[in-house]
C-alpha atoms as a PDB file:
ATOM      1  CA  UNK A   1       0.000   0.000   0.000  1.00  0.00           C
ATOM      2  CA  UNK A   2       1.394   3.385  -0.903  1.00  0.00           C
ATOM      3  CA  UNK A   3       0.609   7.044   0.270  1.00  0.00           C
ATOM      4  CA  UNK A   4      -0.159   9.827  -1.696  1.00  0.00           C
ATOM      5  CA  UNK A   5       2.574  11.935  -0.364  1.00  0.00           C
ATOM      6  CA  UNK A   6       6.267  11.636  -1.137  1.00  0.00           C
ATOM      7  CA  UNK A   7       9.534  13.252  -2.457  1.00  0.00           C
ATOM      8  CA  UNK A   8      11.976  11.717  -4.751  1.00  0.00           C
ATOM      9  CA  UNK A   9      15.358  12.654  -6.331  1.00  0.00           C
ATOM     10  CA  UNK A  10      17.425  11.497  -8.928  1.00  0.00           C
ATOM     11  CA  UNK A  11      20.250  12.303 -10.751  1.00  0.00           C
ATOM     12  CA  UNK A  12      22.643  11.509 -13.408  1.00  0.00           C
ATOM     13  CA  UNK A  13      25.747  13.296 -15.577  1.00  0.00           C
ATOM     14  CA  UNK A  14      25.398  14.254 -19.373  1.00  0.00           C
ATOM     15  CA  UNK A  15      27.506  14.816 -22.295  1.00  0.00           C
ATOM     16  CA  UNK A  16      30.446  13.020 -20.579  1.00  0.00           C
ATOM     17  CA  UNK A  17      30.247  14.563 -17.653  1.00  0.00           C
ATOM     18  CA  UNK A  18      29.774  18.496 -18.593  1.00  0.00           C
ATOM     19  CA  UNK A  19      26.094  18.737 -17.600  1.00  0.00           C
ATOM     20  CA  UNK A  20      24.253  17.604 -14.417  1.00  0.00           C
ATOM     21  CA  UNK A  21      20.582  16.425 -14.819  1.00  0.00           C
ATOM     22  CA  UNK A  22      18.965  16.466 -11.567  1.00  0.00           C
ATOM     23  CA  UNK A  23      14.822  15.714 -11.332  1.00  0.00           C
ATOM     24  CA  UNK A  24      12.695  16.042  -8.456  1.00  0.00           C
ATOM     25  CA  UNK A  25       9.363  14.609  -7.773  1.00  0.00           C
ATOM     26  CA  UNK A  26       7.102  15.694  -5.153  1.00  0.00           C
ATOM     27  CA  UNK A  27       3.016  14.478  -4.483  1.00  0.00           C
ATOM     28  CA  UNK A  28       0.148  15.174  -2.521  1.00  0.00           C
ATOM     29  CA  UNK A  29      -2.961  13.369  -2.307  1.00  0.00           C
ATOM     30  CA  UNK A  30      -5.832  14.745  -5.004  1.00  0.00           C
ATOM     31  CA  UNK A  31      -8.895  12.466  -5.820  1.00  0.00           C
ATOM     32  CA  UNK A  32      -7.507  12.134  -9.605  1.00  0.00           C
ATOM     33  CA  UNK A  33      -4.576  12.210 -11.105  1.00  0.00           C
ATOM     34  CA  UNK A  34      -3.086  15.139 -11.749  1.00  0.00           C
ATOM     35  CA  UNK A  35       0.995  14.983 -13.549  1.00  0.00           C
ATOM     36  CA  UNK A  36       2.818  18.790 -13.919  1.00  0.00           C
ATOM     37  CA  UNK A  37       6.103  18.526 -15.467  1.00  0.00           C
ATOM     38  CA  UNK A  38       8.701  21.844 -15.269  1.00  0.00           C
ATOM     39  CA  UNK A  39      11.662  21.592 -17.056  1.00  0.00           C
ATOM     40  CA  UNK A  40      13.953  24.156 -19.224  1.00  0.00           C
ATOM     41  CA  UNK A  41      11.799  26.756 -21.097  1.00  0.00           C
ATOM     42  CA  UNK A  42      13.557  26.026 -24.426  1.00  0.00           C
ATOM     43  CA  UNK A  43      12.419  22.555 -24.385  1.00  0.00           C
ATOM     44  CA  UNK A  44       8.930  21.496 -26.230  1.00  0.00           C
ATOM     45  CA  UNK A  45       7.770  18.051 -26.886  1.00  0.00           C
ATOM     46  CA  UNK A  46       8.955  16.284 -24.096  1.00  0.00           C
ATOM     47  CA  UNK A  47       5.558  15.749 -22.112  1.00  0.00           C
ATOM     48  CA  UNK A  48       4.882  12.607 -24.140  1.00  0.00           C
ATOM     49  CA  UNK A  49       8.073  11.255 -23.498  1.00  0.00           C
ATOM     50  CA  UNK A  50       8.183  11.672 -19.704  1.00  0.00           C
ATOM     51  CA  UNK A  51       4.662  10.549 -19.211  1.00  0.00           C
ATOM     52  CA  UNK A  52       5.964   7.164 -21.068  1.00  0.00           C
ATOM     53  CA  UNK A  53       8.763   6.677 -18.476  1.00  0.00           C
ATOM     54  CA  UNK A  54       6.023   7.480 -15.887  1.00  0.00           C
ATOM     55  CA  UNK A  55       3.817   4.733 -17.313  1.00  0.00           C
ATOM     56  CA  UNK A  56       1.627   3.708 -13.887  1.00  0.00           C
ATOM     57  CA  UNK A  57       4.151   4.756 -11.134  1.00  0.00           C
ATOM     58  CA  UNK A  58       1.064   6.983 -10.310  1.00  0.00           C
ATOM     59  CA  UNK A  59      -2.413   6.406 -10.091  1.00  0.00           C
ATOM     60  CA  UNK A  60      -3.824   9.472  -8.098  1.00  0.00           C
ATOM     61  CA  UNK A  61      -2.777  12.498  -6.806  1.00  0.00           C
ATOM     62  CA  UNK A  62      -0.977  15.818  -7.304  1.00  0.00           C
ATOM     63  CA  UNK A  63       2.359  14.801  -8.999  1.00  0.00           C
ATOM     64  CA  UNK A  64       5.152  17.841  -9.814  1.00  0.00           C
ATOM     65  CA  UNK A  65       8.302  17.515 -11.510  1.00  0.00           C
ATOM     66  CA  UNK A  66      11.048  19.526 -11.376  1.00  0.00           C
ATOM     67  CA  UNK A  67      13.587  18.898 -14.215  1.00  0.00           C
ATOM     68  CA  UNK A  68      16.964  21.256 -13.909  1.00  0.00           C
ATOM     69  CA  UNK A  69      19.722  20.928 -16.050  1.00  0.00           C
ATOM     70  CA  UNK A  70      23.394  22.026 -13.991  1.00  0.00           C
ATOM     71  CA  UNK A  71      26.604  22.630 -15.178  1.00  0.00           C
ATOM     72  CA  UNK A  72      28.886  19.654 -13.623  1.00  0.00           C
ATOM     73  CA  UNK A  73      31.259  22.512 -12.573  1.00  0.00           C
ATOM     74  CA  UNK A  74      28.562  24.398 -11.120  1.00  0.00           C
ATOM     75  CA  UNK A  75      29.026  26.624 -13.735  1.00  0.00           C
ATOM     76  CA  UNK A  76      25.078  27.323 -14.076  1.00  0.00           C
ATOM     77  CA  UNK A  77      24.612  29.103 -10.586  1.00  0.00           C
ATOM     78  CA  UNK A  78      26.894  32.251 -12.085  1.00  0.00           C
ATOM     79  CA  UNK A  79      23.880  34.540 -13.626  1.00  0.00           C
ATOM     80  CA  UNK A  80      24.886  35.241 -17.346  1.00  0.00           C
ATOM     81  CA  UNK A  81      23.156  38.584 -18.779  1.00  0.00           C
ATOM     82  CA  UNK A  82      21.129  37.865 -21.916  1.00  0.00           C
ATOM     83  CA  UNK A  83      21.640  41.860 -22.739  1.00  0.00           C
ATOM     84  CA  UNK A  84      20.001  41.867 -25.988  1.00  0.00           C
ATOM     85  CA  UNK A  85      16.624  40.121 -23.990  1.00  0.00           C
ATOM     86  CA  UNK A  86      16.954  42.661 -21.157  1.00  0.00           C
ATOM     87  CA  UNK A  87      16.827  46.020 -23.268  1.00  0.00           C
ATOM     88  CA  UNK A  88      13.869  44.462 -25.682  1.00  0.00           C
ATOM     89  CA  UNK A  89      12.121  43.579 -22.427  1.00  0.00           C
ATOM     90  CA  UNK A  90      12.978  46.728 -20.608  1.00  0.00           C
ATOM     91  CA  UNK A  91      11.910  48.862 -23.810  1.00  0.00           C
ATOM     92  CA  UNK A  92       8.710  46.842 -24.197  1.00  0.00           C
ATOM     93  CA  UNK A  93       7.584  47.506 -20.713  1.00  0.00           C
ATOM     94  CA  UNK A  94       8.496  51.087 -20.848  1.00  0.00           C
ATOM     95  CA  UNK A  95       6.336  51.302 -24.053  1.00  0.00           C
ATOM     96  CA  UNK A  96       3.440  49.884 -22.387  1.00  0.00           C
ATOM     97  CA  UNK A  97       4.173  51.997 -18.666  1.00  0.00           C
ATOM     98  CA  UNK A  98       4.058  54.984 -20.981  1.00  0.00           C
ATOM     99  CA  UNK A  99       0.884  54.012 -22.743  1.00  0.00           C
ATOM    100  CA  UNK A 100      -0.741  53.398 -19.249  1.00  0.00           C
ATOM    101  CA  UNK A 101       0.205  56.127 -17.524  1.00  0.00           C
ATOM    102  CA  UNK A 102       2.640  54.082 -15.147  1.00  0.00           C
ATOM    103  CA  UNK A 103       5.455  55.715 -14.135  1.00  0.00           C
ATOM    104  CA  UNK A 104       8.215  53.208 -15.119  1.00  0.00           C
ATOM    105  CA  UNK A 105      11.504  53.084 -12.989  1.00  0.00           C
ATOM    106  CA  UNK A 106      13.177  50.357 -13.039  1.00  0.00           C
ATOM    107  CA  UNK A 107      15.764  49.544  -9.978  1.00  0.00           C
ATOM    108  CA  UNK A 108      18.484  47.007  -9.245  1.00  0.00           C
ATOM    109  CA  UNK A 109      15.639  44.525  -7.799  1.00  0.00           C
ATOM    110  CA  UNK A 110      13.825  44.523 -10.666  1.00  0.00           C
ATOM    111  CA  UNK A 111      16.607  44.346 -13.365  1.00  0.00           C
ATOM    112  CA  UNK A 112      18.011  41.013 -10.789  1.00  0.00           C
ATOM    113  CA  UNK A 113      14.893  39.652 -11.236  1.00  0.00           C
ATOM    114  CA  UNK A 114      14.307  40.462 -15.014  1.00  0.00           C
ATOM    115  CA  UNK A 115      18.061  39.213 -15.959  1.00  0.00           C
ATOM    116  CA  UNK A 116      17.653  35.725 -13.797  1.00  0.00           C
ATOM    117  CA  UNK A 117      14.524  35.157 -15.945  1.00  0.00           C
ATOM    118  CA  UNK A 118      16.173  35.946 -18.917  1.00  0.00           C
ATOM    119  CA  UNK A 119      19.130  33.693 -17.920  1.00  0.00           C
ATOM    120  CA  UNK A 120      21.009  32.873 -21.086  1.00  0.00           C
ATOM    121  CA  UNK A 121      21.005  28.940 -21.992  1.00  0.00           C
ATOM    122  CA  UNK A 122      21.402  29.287 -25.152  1.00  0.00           C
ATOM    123  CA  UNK A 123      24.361  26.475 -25.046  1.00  0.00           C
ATOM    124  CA  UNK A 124      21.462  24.301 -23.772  1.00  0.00           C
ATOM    125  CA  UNK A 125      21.325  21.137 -25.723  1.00  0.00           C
ATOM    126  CA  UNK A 126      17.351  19.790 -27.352  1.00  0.00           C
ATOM    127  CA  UNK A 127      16.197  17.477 -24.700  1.00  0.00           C
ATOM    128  CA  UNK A 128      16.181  14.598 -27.329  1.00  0.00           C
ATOM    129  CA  UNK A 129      19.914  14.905 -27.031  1.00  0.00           C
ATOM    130  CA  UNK A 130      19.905  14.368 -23.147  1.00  0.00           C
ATOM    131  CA  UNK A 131      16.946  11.534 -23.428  1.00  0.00           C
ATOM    132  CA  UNK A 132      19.029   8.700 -21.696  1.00  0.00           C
ATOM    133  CA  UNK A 133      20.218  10.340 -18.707  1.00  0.00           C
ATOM    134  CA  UNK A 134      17.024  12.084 -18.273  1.00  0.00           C
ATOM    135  CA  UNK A 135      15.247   8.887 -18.324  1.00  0.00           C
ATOM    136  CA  UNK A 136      18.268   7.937 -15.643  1.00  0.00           C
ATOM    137  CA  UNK A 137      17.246  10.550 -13.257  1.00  0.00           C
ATOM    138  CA  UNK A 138      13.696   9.907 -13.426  1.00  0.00           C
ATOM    139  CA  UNK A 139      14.087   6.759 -12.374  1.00  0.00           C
ATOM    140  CA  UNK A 140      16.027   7.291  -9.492  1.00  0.00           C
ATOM    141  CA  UNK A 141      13.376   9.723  -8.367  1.00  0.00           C
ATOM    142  CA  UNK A 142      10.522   7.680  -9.078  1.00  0.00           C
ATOM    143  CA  UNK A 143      12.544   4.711  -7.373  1.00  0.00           C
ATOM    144  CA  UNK A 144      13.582   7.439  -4.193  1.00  0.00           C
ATOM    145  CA  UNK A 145       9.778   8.285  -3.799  1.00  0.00           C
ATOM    146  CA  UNK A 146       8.263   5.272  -4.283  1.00  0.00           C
ATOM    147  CA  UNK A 147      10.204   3.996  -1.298  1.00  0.00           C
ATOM    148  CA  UNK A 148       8.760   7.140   0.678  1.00  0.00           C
ATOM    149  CA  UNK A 149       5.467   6.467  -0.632  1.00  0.00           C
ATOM    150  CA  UNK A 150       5.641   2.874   0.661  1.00  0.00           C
ATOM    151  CA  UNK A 151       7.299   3.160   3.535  1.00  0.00           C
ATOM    152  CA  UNK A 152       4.232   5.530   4.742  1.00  0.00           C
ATOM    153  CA  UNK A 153       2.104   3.263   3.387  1.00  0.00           C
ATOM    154  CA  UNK A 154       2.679   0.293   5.831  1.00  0.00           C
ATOM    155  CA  UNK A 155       2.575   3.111   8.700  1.00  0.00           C
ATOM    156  CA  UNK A 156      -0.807   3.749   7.561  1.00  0.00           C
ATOM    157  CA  UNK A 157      -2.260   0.708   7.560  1.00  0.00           C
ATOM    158  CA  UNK A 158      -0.673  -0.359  10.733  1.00  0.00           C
ATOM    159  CA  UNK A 159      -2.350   2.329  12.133  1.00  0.00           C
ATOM    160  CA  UNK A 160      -5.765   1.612   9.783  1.00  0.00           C
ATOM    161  CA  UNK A 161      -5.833  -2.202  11.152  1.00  0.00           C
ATOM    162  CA  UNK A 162      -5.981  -0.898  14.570  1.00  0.00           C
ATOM    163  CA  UNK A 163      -8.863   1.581  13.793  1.00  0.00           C
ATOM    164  CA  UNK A 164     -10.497  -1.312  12.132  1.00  0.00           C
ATOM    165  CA  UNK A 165     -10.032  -3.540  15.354  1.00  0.00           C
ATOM    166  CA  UNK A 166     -11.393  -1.042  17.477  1.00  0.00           C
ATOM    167  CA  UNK A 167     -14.524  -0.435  15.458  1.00  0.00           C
ATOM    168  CA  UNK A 168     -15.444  -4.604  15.419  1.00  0.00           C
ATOM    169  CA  UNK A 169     -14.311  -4.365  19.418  1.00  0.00           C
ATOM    170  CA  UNK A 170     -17.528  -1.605  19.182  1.00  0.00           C
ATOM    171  CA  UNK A 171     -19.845  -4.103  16.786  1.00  0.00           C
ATOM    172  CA  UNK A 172     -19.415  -6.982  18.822  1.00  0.00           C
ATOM    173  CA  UNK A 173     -20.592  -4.653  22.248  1.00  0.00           C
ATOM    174  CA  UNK A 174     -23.191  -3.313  19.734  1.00  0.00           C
ATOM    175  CA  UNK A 175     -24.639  -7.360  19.260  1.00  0.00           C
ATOM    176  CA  UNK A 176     -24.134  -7.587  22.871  1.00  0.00           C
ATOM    177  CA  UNK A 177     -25.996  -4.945  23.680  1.00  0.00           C
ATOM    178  CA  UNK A 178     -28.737  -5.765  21.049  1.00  0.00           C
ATOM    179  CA  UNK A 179     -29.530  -8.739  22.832  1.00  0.00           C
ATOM    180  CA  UNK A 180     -30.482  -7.204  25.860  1.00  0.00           C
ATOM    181  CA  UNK A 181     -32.381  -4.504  24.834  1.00  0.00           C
ATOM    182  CA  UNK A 182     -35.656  -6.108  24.011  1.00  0.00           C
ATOM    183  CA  UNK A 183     -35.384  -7.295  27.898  1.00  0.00           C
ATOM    184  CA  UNK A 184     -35.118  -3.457  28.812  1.00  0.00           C
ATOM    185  CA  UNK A 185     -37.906  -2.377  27.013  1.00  0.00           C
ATOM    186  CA  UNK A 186     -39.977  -5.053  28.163  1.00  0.00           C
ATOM    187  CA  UNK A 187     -39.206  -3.578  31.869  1.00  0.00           C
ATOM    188  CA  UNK A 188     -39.561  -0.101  31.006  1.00  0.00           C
ATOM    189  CA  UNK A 189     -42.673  -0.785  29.550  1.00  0.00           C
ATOM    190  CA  UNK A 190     -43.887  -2.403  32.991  1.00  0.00           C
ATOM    191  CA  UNK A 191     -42.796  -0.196  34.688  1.00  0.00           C
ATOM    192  CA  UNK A 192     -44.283   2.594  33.064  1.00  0.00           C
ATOM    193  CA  UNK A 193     -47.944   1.251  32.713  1.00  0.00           C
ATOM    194  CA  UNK A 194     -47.402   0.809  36.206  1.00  0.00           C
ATOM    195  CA  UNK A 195     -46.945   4.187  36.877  1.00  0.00           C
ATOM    196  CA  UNK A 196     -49.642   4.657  35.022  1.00  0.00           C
ATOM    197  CA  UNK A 197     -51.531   2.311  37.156  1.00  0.00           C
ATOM    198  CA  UNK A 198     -52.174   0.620  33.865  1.00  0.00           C
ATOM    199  CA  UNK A 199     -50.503  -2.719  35.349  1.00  0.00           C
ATOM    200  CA  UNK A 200     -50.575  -5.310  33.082  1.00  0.00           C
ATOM    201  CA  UNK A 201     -50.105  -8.960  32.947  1.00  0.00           C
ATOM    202  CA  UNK A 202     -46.972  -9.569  31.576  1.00  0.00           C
ATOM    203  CA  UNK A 203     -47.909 -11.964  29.423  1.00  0.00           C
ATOM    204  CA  UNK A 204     -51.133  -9.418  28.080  1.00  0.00           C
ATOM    205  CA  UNK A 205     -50.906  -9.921  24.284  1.00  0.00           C
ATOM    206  CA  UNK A 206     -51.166  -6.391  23.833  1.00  0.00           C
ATOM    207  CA  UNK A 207     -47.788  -6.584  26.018  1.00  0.00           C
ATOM    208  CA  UNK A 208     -46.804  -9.344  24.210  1.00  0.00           C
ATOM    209  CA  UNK A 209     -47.744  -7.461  20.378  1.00  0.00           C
ATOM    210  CA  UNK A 210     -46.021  -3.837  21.790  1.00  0.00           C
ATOM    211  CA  UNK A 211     -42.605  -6.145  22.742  1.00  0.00           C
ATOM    212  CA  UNK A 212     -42.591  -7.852  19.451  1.00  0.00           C
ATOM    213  CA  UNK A 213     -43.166  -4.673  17.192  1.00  0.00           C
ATOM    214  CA  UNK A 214     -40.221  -2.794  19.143  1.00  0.00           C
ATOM    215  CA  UNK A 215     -37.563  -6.041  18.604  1.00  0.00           C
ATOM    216  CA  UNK A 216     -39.084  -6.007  14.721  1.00  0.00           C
ATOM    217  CA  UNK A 217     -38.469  -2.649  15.093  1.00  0.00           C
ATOM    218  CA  UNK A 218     -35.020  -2.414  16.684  1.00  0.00           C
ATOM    219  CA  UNK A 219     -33.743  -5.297  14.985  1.00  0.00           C
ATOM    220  CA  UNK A 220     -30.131  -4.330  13.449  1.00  0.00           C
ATOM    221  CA  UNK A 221     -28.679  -8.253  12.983  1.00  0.00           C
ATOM    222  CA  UNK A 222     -28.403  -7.464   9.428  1.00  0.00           C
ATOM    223  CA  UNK A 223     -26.502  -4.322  10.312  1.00  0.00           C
ATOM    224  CA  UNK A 224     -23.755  -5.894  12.463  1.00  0.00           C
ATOM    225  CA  UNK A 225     -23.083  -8.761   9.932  1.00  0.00           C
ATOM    226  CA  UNK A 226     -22.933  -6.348   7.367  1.00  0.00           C
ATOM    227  CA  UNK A 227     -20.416  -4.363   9.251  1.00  0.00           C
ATOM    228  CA  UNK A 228     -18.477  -7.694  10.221  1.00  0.00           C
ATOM    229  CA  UNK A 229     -18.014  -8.319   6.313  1.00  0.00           C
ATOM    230  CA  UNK A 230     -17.146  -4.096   5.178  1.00  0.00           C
ATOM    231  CA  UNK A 231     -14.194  -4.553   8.602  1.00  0.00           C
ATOM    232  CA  UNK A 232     -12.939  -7.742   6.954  1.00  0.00           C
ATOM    233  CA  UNK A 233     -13.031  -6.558   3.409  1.00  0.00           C
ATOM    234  CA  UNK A 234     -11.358  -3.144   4.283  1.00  0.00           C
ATOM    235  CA  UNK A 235      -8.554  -5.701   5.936  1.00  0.00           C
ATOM    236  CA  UNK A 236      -7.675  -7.712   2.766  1.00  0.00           C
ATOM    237  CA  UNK A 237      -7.543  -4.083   0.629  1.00  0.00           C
ATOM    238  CA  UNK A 238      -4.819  -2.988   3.732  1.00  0.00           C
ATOM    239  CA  UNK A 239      -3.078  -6.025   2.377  1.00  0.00           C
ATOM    240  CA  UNK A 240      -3.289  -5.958  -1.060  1.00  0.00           C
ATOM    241  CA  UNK A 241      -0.624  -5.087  -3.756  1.00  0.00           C
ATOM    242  CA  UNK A 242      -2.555  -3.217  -5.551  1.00  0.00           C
ATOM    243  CA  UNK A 243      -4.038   0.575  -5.008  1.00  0.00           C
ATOM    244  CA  UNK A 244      -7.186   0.222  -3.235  1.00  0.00           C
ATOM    245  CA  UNK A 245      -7.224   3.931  -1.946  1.00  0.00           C
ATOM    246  CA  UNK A 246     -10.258   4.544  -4.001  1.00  0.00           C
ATOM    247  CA  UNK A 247     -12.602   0.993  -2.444  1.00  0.00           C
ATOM    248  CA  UNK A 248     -11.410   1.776   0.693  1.00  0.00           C
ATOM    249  CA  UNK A 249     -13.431   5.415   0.439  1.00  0.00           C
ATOM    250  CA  UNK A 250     -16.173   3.881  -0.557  1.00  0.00           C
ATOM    251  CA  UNK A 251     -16.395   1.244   1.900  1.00  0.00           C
ATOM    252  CA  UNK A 252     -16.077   3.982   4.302  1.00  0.00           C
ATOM    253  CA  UNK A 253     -19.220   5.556   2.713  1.00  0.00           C
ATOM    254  CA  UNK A 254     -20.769   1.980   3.548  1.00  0.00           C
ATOM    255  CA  UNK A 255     -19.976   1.564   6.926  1.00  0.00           C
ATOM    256  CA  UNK A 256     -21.261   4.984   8.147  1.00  0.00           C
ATOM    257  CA  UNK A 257     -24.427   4.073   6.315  1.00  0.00           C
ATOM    258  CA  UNK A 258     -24.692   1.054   8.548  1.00  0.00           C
ATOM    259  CA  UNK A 259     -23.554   2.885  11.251  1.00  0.00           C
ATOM    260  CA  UNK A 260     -26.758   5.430  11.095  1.00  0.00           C
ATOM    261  CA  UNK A 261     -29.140   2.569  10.332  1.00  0.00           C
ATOM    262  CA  UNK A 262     -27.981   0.847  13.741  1.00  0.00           C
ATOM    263  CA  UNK A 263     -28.067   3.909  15.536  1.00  0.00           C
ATOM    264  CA  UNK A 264     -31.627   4.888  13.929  1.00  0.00           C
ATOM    265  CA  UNK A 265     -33.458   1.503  14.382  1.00  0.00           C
ATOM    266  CA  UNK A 266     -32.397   1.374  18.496  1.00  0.00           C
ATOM    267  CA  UNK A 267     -33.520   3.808  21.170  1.00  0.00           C
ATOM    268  CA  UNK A 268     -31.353   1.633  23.464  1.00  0.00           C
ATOM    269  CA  UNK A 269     -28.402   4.714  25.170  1.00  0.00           C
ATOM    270  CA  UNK A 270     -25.943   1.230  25.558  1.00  0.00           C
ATOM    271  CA  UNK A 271     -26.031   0.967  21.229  1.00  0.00           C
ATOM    272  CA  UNK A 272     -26.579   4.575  20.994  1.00  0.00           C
ATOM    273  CA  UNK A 273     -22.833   5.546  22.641  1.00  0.00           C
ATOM    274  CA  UNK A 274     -21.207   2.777  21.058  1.00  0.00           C
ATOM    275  CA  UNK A 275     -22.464   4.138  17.009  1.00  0.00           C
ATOM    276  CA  UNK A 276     -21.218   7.537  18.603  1.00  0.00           C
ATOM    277  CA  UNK A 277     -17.740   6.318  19.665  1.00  0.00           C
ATOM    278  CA  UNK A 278     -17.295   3.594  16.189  1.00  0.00           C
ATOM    279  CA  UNK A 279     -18.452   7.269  14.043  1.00  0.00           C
ATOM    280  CA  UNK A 280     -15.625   9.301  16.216  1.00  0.00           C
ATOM    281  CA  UNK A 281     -13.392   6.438  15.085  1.00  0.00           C
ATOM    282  CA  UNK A 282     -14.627   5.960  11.270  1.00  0.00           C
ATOM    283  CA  UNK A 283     -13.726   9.603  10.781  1.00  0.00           C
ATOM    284  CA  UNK A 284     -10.711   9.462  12.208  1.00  0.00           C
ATOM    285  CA  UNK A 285     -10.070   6.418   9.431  1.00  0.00           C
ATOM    286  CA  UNK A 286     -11.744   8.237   6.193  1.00  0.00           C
ATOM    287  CA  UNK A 287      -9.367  11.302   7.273  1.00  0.00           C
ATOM    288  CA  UNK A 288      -6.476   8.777   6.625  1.00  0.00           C
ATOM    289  CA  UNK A 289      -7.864   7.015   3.359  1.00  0.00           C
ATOM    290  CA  UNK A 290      -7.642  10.109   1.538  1.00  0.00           C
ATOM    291  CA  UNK A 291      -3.669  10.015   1.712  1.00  0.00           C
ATOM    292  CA  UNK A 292      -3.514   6.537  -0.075  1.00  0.00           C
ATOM    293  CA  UNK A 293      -3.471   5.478  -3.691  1.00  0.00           C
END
């Protein structure tokens, strides 16, 4: 089982050692899938190719991937003025400041800023040129954050199986309690027609009807066993290999169903704060389900 959330980074030398490709992968959880790829400005055509190395490494989320290309030397970090860029831009703007009425003054921030986005790379090869290590660094990202991905994965569905155990701990009190509480009412009914001075034979088939419609009523077998199957089902997609992020939302969307029905079909306060206290802990697990694949 993987999470949603990871970072990854790879890296690998190009053109016999004179360039430095490094990638970086980062993802959030997102209900869909949802692949942004940043790399060099001058490069177009490329999306195909990376989402091809991707193939299914991803099947939901928010998945952003920085692609930088280094000198080895470190040659890259030194900002080289694109001058002829810089007065075009500069005389553009002015141009437009003038037509709008802006006063246009342009200081030492702004000309930083303008000349680092402007940063001259024009000795920067086509990607096709670079296609083998940049499929090298990809991997080792995707290889670097899948081992994030999985390695919060099992922590989450440690944590999920004990959720899980806790909420059958609260079914099986629920049946427990179930059991009883056609007793209860019986003696509350007593003991209210007798307060009523209304007292009744016990065995009064009026009594006898009233008790019968109220366990028809407050029956919620089929609840419980229902429950019993979503806990065990939501157990084997913990397990599974493959990404069950998506069922395991839905079965949430099941159980709390069940868990209003039961709480709906018994007045009895035992089954009452046990549906409150398995809902407390259902939340807790659909707030966690939305971080896996």
């Amino acid at each position: 089982m993987r999470s949603m959330t990871g970072f990854g980074r790879g890296s690998a030398e190009a053109l016999e050692g004179a360039l430095r490709i490094l990638i970086e992968i980062n993802s959030v959880n997102r209900k869909t899938l949802d692949v942004q790829i940043n790399a060099p400005r001058e490069w177009g055509g490329y999306e195909a190719r990376f989402n091809e190395w991707l193939g299914a490494a991803f099947q939901r989320g928010r998945v952003q991937i920085q692609v930088k290309v280094e000198s080895a030397q470190g040659q890259s970090d030194a900002l080289q003025l694109n001058t002829a860029a810089m007065q075009q831009s500069i005389s553009q703007l002015r141009t437009f400041a003038e037509a709008e009425g802006i006063d246009f003054q342009p200081d030492s921030r702004f000309l930083l800023d303008l000349a680092r986005s402007l940063k001259d790379s024009s000795g920067l090869p086509e990607w096709k040129t670079l296609e083998a290590p940049l499929k090298k660094a990809l991997q080792a990202a995707l290889a670097d954050i899948d081992s994030m991905r999985l390695s919060e994965g099992a922590a989450l569905a440690e944590d999920l199986k004990a959720r899980i155990e806790q909420l059958e701990q609260l079914r099986q009190k629920i049946e427990t309690s179930a059991q009883g509480s056609t007793q209860r009412y019986r003696d509350a009914l007593l003991e209210r027609l007798k307060q009523l001075n209304l007292e009744l034979d016990p065995g009064d088939e009026r009594v006898l009807k009233e008790i019968a419609l109220f366990a028809d009523r407050s029956d919620i077998s089929e609840e419980t066993t229902r429950l019993a199957s979503h806990f065990e089902q939501f157990i084997q997609f913990l397990d599974a290999a493959e990404p069950t992020g998506r069922k395991m939302d839905f079965l949430c969307q099941e159980i709390h169903r069940e868990l209003n029905t039961t709480g709906s079909k018994s007045n009895d306060i035992e089954i009452t704060r046990h549906v409150i206290e398995a809902k407390n802990t259902l939340e807790r697990i659909r707030e966690q389900v939305q971080n896996i694949e």
